[in-house]
Protein backbone atom coordinates (compact mmCIF):
# COMPACT_ATOMS: atom_id res chain seq x y z
CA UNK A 1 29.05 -4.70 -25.00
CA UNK A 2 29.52 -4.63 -21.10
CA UNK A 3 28.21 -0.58 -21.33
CA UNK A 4 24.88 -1.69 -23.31
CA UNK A 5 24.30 -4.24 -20.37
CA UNK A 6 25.32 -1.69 -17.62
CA UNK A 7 22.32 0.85 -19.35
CA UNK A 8 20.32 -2.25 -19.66
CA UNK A 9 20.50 -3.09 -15.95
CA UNK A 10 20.15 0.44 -15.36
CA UNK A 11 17.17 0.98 -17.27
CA UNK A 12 15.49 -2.17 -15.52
CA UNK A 13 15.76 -0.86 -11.87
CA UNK A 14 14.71 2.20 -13.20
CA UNK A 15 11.51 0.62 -14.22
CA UNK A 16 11.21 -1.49 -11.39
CA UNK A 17 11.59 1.27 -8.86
CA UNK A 18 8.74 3.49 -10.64
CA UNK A 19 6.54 0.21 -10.57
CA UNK A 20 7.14 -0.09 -6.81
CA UNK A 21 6.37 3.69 -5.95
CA UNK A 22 3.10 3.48 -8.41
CA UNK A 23 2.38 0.55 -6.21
CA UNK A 24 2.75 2.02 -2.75
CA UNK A 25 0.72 4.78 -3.85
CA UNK A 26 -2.26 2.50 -4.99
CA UNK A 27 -2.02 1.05 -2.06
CA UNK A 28 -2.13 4.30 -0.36
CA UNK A 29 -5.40 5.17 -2.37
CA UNK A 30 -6.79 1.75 -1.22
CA UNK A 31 -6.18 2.27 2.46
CA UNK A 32 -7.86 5.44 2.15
CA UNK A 33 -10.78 3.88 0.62
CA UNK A 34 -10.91 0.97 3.32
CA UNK A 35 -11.27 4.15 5.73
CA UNK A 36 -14.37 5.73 4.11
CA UNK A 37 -15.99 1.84 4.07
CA UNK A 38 -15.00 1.19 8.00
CA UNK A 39 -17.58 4.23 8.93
CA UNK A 40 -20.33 2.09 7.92
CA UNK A 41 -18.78 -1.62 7.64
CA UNK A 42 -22.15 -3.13 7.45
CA UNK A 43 -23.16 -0.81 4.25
CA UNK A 44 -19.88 -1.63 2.76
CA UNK A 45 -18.93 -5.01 3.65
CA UNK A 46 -18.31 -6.13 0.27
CA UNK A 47 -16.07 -2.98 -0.40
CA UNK A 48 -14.36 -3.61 2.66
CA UNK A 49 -13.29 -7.01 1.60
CA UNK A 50 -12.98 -6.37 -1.56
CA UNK A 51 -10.67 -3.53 -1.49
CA UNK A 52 -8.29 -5.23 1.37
CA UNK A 53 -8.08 -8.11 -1.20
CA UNK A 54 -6.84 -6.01 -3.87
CA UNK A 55 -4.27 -4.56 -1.07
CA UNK A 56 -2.99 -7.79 -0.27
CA UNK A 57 -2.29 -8.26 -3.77
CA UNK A 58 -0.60 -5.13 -4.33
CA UNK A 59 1.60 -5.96 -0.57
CA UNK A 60 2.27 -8.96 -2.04
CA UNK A 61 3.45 -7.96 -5.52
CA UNK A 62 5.46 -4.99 -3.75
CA UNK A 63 7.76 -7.38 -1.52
CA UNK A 64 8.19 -9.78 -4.83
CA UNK A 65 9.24 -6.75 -6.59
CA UNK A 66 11.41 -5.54 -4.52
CA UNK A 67 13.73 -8.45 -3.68
């Protein structure tokens, strides 16, 4: 019984460690997005706020995540 929770834990920081790196890398994608709006921040002000919304989000679930 004690080996089938050991795997079980094991498999759950398994998981939770692949959600965290798919997480810094959308956040990654987002930053990189915010950077194409900022050359023309009055075109893209909606984008802009928008998209650092959705990154506060992910920063947010990240540090949740990973305590």
């Amino acid at each position: 019984m004690y080996i089938k929770v050991l795997n079980f834990v094991i498999v759950v920081i398994i998981m939770a460690n692949r959600e965290l790196e798919a997480i810094k890398k959308e956040i990654e994608a987002l930053r990189e997005e915010i950077n194409t709006y900022i050359e023309y921040p009055e075109i893209f002000k909606e984008e802009l706020v928008n998209t650092s919304n959705k990154i506060d989000i992910l920063i947010n679930k990240y540090i949740y995540l990973s305590k």
